[in-house]
PDB file of N, CA and C in Angstrom:
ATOM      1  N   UNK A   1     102.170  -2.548 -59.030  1.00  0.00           N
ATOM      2  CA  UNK A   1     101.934  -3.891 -59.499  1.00  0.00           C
ATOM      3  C   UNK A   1     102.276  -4.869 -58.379  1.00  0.00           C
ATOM      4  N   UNK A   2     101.537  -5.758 -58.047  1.00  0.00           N
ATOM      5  CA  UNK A   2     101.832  -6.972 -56.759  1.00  0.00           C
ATOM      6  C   UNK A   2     102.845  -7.638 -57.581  1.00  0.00           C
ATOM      7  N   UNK A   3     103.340  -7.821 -56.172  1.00  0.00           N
ATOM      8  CA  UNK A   3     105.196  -8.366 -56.522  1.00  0.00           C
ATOM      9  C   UNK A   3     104.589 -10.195 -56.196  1.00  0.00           C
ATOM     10  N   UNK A   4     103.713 -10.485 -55.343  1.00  0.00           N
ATOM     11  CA  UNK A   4     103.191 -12.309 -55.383  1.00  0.00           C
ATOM     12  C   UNK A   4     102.111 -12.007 -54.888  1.00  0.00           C
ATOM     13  N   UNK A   5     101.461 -13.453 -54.689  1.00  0.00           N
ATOM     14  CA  UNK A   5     100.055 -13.835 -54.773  1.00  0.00           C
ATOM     15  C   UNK A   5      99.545 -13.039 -53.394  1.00  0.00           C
ATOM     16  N   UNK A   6     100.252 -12.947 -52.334  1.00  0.00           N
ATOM     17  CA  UNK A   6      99.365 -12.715 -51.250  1.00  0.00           C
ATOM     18  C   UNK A   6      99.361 -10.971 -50.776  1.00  0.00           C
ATOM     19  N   UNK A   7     100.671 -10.888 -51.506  1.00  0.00           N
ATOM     20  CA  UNK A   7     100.586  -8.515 -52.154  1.00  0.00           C
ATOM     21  C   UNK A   7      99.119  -8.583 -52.629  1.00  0.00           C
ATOM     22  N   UNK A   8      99.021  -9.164 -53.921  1.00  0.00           N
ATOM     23  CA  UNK A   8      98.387  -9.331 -54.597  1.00  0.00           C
ATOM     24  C   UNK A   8      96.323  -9.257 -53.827  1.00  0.00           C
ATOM     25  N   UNK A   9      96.703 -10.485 -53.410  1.00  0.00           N
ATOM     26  CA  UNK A   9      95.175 -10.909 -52.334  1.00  0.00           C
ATOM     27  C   UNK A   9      95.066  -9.689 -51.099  1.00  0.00           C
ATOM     28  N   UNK A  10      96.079  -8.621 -50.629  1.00  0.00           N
ATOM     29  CA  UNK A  10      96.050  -8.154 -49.571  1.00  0.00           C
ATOM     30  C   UNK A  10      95.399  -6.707 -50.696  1.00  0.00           C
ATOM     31  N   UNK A  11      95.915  -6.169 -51.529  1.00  0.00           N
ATOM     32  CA  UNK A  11      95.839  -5.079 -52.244  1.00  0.00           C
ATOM     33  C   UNK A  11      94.176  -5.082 -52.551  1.00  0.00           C
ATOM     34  N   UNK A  12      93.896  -6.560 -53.501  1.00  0.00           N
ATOM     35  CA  UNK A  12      92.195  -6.590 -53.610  1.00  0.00           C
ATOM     36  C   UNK A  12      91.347  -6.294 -52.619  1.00  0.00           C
ATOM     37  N   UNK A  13      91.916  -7.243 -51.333  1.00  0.00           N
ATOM     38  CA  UNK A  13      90.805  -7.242 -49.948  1.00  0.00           C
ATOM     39  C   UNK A  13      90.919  -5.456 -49.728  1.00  0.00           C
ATOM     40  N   UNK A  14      91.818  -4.686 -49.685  1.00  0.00           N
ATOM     41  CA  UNK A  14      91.676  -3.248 -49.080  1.00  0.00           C
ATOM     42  C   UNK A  14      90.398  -2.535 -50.178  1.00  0.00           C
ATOM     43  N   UNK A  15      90.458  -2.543 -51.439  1.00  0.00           N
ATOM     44  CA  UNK A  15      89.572  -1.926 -52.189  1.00  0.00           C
ATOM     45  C   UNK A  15      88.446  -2.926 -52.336  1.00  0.00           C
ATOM     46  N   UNK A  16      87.956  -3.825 -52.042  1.00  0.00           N
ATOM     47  CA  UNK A  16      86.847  -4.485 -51.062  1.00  0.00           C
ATOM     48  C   UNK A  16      86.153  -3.900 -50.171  1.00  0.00           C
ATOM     49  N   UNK A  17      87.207  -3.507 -49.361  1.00  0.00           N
ATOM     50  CA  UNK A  17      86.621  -2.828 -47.805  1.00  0.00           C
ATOM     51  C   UNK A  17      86.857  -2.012 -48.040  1.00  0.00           C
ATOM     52  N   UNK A  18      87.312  -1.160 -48.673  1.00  0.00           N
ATOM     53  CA  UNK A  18      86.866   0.118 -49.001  1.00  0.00           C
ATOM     54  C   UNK A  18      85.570   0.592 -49.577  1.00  0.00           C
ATOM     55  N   UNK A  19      84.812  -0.070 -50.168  1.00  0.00           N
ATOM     56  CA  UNK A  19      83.470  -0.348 -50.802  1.00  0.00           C
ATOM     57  C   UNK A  19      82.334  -0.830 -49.921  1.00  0.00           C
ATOM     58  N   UNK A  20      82.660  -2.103 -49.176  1.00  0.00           N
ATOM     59  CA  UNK A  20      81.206  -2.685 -48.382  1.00  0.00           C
ATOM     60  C   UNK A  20      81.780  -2.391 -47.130  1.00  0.00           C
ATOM     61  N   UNK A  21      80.554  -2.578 -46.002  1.00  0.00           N
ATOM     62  CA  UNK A  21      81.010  -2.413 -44.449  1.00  0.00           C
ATOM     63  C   UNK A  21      79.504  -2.993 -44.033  1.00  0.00           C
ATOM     64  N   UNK A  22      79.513  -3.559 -43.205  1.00  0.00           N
ATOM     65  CA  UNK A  22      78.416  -4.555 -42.331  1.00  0.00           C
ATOM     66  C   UNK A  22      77.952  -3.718 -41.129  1.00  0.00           C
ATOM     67  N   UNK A  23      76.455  -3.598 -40.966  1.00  0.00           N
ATOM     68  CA  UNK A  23      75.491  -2.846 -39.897  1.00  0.00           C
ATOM     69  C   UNK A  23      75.553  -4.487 -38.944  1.00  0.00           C
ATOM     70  N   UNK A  24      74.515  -4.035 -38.310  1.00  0.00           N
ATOM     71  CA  UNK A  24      73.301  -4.823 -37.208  1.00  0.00           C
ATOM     72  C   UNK A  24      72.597  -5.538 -38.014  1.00  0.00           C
ATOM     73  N   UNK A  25      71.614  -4.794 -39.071  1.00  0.00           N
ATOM     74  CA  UNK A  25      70.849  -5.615 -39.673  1.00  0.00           C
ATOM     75  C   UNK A  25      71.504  -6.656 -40.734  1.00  0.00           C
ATOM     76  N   UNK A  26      72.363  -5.748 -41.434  1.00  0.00           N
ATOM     77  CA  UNK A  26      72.926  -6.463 -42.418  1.00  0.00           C
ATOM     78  C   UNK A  26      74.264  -6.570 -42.314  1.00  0.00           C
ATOM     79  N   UNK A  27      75.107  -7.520 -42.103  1.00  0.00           N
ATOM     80  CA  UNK A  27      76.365  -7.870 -41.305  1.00  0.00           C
ATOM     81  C   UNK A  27      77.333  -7.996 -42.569  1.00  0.00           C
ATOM     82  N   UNK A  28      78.809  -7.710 -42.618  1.00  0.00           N
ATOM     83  CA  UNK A  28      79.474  -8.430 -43.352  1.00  0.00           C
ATOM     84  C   UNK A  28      79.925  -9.692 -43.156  1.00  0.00           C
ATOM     85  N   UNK A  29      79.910 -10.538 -43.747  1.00  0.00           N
ATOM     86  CA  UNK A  29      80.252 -12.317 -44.158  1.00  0.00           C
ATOM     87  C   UNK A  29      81.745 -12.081 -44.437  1.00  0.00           C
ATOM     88  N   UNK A  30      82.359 -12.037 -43.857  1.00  0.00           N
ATOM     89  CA  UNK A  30      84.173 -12.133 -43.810  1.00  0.00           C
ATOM     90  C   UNK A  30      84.573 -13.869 -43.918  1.00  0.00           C
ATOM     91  N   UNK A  31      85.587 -14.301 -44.999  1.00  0.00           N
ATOM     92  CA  UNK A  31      85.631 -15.684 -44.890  1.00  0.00           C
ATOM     93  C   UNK A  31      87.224 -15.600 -44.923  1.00  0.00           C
ATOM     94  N   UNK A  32      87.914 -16.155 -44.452  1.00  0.00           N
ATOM     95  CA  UNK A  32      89.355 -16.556 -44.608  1.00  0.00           C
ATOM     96  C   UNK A  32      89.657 -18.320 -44.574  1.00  0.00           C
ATOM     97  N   UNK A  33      90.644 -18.048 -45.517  1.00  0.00           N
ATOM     98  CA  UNK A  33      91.499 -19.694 -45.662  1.00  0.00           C
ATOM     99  C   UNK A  33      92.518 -19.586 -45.327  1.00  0.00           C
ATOM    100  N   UNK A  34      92.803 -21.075 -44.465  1.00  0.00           N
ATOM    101  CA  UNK A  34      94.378 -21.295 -44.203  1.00  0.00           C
ATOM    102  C   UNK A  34      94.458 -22.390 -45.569  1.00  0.00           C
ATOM    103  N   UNK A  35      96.014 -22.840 -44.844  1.00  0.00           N
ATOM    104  CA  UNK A  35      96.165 -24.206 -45.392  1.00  0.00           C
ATOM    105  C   UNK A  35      95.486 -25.270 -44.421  1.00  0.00           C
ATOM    106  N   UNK A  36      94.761 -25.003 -43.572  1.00  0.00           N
ATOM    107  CA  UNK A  36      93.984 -26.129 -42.967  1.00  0.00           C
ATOM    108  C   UNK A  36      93.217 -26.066 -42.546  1.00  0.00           C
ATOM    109  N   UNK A  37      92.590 -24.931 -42.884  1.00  0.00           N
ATOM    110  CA  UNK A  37      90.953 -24.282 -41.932  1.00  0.00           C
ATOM    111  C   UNK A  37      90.220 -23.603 -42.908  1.00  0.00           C
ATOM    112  N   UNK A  38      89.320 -23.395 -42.470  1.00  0.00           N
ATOM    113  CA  UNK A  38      88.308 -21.892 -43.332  1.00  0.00           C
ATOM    114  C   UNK A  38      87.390 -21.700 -42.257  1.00  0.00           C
ATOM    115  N   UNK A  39      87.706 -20.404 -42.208  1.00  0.00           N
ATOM    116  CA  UNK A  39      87.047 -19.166 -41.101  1.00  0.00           C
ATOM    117  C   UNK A  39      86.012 -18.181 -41.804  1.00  0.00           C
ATOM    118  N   UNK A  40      84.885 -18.114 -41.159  1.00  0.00           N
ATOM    119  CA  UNK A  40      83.919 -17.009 -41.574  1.00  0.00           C
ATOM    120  C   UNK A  40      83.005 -16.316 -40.355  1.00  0.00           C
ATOM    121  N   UNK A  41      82.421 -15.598 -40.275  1.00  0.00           N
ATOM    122  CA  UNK A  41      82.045 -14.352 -38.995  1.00  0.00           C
ATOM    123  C   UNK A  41      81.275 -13.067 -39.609  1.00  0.00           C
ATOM    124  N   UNK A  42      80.455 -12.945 -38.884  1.00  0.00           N
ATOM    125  CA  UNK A  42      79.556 -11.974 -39.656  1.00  0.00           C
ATOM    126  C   UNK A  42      79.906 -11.088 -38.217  1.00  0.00           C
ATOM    127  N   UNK A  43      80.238 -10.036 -39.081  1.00  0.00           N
ATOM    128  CA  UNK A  43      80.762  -8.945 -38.402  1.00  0.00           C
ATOM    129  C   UNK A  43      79.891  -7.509 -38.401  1.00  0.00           C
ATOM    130  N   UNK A  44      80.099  -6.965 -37.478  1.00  0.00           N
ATOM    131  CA  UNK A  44      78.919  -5.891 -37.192  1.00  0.00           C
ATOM    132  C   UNK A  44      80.077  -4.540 -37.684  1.00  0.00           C
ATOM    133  N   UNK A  45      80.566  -3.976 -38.526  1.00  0.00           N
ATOM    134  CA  UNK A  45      81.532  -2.791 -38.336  1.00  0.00           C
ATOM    135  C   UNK A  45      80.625  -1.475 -37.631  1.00  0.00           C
ATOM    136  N   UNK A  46      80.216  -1.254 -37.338  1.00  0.00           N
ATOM    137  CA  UNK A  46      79.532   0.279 -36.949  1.00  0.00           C
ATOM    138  C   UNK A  46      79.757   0.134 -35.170  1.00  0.00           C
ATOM    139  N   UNK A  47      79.624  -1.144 -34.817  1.00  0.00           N
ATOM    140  CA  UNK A  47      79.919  -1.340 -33.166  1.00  0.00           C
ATOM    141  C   UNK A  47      80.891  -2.341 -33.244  1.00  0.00           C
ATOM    142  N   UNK A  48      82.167  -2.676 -34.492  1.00  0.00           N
ATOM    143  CA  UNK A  48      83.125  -3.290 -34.102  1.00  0.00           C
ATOM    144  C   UNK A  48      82.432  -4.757 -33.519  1.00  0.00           C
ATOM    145  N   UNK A  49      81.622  -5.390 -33.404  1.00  0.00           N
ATOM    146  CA  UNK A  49      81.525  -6.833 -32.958  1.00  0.00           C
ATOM    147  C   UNK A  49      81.130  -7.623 -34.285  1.00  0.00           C
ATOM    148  N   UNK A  50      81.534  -9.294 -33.426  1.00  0.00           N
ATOM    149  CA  UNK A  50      81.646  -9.903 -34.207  1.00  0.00           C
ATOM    150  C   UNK A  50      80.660 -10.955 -33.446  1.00  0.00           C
ATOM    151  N   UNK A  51      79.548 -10.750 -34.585  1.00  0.00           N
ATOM    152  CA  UNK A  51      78.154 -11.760 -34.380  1.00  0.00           C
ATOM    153  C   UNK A  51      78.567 -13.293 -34.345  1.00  0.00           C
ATOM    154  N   UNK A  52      78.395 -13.613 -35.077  1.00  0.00           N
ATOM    155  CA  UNK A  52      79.029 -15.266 -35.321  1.00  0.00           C
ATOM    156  C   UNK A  52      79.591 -15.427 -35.820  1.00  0.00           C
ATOM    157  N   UNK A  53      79.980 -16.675 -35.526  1.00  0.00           N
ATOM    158  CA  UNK A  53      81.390 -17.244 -36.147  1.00  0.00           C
ATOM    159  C   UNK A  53      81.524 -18.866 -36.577  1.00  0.00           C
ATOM    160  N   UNK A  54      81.695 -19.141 -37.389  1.00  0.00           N
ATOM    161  CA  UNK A  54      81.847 -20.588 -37.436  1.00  0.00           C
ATOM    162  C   UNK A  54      83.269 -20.983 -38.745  1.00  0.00           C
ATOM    163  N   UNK A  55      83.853 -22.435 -38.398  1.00  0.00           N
ATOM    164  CA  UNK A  55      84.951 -23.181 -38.946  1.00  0.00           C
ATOM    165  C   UNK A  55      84.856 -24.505 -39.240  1.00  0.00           C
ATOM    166  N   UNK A  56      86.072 -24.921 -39.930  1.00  0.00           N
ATOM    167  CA  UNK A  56      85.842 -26.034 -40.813  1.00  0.00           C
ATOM    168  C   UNK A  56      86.648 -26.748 -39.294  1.00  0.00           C
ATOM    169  N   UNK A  57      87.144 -26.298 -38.230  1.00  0.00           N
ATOM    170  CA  UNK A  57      87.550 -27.127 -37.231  1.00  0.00           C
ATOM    171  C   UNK A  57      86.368 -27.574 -36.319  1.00  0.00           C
ATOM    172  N   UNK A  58      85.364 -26.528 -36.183  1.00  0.00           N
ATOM    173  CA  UNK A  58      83.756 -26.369 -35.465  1.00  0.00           C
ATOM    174  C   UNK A  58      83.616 -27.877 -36.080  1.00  0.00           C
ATOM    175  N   UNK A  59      83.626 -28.211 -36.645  1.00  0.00           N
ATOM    176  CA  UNK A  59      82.988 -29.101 -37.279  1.00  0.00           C
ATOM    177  C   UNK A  59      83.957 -31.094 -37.283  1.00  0.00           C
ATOM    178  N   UNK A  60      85.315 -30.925 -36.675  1.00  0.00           N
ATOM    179  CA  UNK A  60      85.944 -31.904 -36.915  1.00  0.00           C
ATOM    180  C   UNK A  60      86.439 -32.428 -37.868  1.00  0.00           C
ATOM    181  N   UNK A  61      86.433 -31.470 -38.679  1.00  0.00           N
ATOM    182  CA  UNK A  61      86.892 -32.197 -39.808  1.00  0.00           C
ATOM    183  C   UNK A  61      88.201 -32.493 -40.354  1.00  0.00           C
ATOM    184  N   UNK A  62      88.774 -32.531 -41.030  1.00  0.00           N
ATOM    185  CA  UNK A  62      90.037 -33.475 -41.806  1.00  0.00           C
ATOM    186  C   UNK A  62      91.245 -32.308 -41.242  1.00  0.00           C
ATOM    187  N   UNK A  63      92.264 -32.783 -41.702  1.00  0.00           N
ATOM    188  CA  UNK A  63      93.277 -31.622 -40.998  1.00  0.00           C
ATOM    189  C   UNK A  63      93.418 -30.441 -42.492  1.00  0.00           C
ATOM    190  N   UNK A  64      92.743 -31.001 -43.427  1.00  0.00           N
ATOM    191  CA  UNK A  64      92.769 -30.105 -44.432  1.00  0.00           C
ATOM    192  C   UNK A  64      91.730 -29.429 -45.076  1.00  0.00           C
ATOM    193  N   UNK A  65      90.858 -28.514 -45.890  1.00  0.00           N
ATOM    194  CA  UNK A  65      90.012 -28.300 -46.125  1.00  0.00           C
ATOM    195  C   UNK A  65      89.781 -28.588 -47.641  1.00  0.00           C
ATOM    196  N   UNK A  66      88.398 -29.369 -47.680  1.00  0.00           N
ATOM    197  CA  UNK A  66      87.851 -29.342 -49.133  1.00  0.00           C
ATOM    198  C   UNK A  66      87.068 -28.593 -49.163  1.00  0.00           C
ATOM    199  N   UNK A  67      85.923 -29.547 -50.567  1.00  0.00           N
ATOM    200  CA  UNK A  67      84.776 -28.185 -50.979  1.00  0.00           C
ATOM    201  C   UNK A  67      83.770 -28.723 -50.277  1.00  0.00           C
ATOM    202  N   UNK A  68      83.604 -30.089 -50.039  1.00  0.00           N
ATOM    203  CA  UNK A  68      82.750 -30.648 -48.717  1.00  0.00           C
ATOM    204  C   UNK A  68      82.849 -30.050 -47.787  1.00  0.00           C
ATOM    205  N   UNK A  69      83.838 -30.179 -46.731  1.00  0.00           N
ATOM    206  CA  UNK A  69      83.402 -29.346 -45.719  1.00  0.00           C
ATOM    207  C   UNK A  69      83.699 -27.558 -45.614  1.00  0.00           C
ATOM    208  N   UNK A  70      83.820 -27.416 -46.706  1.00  0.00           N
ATOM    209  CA  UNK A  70      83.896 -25.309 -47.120  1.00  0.00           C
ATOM    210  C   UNK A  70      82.186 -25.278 -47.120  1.00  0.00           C
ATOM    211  N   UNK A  71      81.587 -26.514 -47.736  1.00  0.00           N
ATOM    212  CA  UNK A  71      80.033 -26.534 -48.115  1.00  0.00           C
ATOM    213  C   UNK A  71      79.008 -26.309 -46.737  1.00  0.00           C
ATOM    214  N   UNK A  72      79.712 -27.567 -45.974  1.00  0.00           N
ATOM    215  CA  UNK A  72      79.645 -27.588 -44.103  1.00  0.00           C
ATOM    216  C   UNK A  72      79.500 -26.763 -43.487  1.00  0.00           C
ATOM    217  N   UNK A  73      80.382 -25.701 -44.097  1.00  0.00           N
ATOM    218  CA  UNK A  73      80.910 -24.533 -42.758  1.00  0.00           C
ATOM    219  C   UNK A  73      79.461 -23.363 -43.037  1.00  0.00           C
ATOM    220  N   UNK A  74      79.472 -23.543 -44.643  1.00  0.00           N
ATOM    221  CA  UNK A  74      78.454 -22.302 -44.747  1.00  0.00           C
ATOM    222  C   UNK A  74      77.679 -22.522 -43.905  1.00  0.00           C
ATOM    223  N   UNK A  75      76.714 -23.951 -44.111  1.00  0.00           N
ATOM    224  CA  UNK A  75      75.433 -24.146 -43.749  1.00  0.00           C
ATOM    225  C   UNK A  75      75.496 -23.867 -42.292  1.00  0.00           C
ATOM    226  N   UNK A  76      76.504 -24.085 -41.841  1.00  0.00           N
ATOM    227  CA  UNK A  76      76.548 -24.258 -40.524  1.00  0.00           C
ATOM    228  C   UNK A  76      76.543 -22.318 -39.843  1.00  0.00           C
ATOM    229  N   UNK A  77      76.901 -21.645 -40.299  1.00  0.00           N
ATOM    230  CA  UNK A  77      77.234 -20.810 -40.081  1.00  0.00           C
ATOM    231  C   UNK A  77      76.145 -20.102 -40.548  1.00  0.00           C
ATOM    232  N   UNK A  78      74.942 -20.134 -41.458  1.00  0.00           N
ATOM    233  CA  UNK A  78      73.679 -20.034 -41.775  1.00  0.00           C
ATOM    234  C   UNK A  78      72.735 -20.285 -40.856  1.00  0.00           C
ATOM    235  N   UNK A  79      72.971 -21.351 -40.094  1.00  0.00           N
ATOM    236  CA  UNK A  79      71.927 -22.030 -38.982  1.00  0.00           C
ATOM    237  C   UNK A  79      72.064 -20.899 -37.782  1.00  0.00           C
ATOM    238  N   UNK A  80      73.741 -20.516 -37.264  1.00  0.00           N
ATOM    239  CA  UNK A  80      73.856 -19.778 -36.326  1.00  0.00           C
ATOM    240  C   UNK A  80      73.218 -18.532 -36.557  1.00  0.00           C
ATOM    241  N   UNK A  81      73.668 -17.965 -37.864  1.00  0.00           N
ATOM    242  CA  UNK A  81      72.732 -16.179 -38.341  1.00  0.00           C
ATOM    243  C   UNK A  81      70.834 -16.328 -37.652  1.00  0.00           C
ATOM    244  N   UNK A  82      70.725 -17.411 -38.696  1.00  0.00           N
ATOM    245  CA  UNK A  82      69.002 -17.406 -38.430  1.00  0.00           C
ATOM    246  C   UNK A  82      68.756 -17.580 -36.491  1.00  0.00           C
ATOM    247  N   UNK A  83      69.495 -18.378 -36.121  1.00  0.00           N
ATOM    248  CA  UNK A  83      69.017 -18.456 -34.919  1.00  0.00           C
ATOM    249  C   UNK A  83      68.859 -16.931 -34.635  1.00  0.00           C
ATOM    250  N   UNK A  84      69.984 -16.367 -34.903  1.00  0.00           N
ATOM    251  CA  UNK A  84      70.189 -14.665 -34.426  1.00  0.00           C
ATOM    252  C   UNK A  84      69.133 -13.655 -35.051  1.00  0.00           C
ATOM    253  N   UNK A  85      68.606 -14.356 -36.165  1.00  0.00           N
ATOM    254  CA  UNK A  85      67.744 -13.204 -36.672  1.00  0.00           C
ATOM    255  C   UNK A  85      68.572 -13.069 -38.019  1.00  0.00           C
ATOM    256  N   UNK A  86      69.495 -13.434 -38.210  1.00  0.00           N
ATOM    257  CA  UNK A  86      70.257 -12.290 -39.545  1.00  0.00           C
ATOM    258  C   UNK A  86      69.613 -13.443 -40.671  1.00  0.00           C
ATOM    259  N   UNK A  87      69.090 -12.375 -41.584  1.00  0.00           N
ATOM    260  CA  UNK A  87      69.042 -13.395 -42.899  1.00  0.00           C
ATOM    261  C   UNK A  87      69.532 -12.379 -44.653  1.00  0.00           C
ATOM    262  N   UNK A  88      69.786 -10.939 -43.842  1.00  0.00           N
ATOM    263  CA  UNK A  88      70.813 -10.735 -45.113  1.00  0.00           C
ATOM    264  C   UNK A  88      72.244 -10.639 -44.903  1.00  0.00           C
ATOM    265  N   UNK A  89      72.656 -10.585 -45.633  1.00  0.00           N
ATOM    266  CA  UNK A  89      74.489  -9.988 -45.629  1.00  0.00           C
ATOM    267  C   UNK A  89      74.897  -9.256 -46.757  1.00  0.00           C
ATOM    268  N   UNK A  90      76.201  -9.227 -46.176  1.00  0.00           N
ATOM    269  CA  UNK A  90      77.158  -8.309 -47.285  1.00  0.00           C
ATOM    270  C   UNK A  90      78.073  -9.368 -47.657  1.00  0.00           C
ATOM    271  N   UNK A  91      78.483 -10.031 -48.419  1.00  0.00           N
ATOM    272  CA  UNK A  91      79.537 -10.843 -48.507  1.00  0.00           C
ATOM    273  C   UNK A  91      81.089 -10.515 -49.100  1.00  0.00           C
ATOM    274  N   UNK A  92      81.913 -10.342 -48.255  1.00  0.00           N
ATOM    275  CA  UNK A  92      83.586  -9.787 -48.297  1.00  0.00           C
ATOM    276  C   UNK A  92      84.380 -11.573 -48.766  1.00  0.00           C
ATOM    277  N   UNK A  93      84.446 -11.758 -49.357  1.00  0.00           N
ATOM    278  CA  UNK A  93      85.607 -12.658 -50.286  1.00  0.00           C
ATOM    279  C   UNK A  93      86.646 -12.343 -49.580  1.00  0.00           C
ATOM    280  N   UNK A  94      87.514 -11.319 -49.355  1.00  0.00           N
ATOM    281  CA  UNK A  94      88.556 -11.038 -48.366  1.00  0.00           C
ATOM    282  C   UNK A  94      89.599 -11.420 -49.626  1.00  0.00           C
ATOM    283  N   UNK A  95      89.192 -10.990 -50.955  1.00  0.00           N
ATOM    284  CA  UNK A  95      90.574 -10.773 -51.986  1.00  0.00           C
ATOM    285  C   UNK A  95      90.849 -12.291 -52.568  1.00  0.00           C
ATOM    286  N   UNK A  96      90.043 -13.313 -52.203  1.00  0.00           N
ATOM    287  CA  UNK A  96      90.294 -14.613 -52.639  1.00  0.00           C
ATOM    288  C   UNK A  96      89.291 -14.654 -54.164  1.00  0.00           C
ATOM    289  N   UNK A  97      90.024 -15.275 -54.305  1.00  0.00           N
ATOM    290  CA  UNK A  97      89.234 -15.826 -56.112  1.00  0.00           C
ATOM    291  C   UNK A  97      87.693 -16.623 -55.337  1.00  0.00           C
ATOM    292  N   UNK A  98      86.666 -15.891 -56.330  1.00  0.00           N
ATOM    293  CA  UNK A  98      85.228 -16.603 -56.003  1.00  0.00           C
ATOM    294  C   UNK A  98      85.390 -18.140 -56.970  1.00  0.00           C
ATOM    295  N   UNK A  99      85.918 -19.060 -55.856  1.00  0.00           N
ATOM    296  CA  UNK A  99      86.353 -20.038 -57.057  1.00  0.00           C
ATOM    297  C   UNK A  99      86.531 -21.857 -56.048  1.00  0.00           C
ATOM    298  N   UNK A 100      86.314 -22.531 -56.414  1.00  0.00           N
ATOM    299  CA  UNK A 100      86.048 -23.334 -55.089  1.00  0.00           C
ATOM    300  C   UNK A 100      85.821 -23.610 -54.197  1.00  0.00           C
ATOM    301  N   UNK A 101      86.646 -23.512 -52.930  1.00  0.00           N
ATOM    302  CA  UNK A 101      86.148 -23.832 -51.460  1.00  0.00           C
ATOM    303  C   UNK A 101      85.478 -22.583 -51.121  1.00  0.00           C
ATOM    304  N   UNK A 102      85.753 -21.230 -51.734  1.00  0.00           N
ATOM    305  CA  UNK A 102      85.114 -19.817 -51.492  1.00  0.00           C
ATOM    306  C   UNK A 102      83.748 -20.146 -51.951  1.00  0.00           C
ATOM    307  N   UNK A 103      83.812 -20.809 -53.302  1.00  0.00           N
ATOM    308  CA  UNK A 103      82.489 -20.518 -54.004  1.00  0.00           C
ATOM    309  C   UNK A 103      81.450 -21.386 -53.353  1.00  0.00           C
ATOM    310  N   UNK A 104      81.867 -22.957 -52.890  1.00  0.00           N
ATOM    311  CA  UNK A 104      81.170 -24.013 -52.203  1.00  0.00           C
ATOM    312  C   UNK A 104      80.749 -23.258 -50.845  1.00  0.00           C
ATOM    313  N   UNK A 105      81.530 -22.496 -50.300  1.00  0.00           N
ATOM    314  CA  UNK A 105      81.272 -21.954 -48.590  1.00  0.00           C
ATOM    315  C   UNK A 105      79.564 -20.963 -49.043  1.00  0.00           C
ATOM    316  N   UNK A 106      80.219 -20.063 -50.109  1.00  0.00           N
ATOM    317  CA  UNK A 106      78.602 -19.461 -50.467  1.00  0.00           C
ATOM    318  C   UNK A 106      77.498 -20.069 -50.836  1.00  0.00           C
ATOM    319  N   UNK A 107      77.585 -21.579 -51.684  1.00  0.00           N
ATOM    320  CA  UNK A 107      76.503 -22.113 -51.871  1.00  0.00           C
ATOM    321  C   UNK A 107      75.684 -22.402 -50.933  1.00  0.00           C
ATOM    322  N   UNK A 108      76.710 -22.899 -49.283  1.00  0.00           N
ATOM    323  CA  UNK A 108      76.350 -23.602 -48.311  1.00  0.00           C
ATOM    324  C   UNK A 108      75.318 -22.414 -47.367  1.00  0.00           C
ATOM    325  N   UNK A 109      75.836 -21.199 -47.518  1.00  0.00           N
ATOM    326  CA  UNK A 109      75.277 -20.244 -46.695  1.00  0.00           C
ATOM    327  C   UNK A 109      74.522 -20.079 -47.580  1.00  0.00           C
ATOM    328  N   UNK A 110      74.370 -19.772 -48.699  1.00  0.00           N
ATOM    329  CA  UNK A 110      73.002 -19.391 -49.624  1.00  0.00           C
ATOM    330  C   UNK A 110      71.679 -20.703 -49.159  1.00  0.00           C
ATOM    331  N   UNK A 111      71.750 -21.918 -49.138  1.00  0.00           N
ATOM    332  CA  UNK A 111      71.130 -22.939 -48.868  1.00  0.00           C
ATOM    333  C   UNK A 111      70.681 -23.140 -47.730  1.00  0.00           C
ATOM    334  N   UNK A 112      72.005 -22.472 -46.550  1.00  0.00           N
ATOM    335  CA  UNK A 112      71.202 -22.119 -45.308  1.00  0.00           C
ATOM    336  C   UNK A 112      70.389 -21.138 -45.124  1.00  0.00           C
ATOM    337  N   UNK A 113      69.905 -20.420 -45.909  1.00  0.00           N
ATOM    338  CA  UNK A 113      68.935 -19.331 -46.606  1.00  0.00           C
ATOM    339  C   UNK A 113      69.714 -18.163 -46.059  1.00  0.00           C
ATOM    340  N   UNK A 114      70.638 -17.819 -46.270  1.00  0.00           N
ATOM    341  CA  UNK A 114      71.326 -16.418 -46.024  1.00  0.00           C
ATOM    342  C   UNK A 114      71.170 -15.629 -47.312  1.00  0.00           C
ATOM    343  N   UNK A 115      70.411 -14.733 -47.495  1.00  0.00           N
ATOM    344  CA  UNK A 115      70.821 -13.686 -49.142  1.00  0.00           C
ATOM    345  C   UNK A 115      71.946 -13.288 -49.170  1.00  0.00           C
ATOM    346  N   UNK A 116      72.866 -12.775 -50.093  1.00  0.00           N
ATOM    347  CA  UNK A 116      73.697 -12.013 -50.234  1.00  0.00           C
ATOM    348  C   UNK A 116      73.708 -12.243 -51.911  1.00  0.00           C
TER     349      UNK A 116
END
């Protein structure tokens, strides 16, 4: 049983990744939150690289993160895939609740036409 929230968030993310893993064609969408950022990167696991990357700092924004710029980061990070060619994914939550700034970051990449 998780003893707090981030046992808790670390225990989900392992049986996550135990389940999905990201090619060439189809990359995993890895997103992480601080308390003042949100990070996402489409990651290649089969050759270990990491395709793109984009942040809520890429962007200038506030020293804190909302659902505005979580919304920002997707799109933005949508624009970089397509330049590359990628237009599916795998999407890894990374153990966070699909629930605000998580859920706004997917709208933003869904809109930047990413499937997942």
């Amino acid at each position: 049983m998780a003893i707090d929230k981030s046992s808790r968030r670390l225990r989900i993310k392992r049986g996550i990744r135990n389940k999905i893993s990201g090619t060439a064609e189809k990359p995993r969408l890895s997103v992480f939150k601080s308390n003042t950022a949100l990070y996402a990167q489409l990651i290649d696991d089969i050759n270990g690289q990491t395709l793109s990357s984009s942040s809520s700092k890429e962007l200038g924004a506030a020293k804190t993160v909302n659902i505005e710029n979580s919304k920002e980061v997707g799109k933005k990070l949508a624009e970089k895939a397509m330049a590359n060619g990628i237009t599916n994914v795998v999407f890894d939550r990374n153990g966070y609740i699909y629930h605000g700034k998580l859920k706004a970051f997917a709208e933003g990449a869904r809109e930047g036409g990413l499937k997942f």
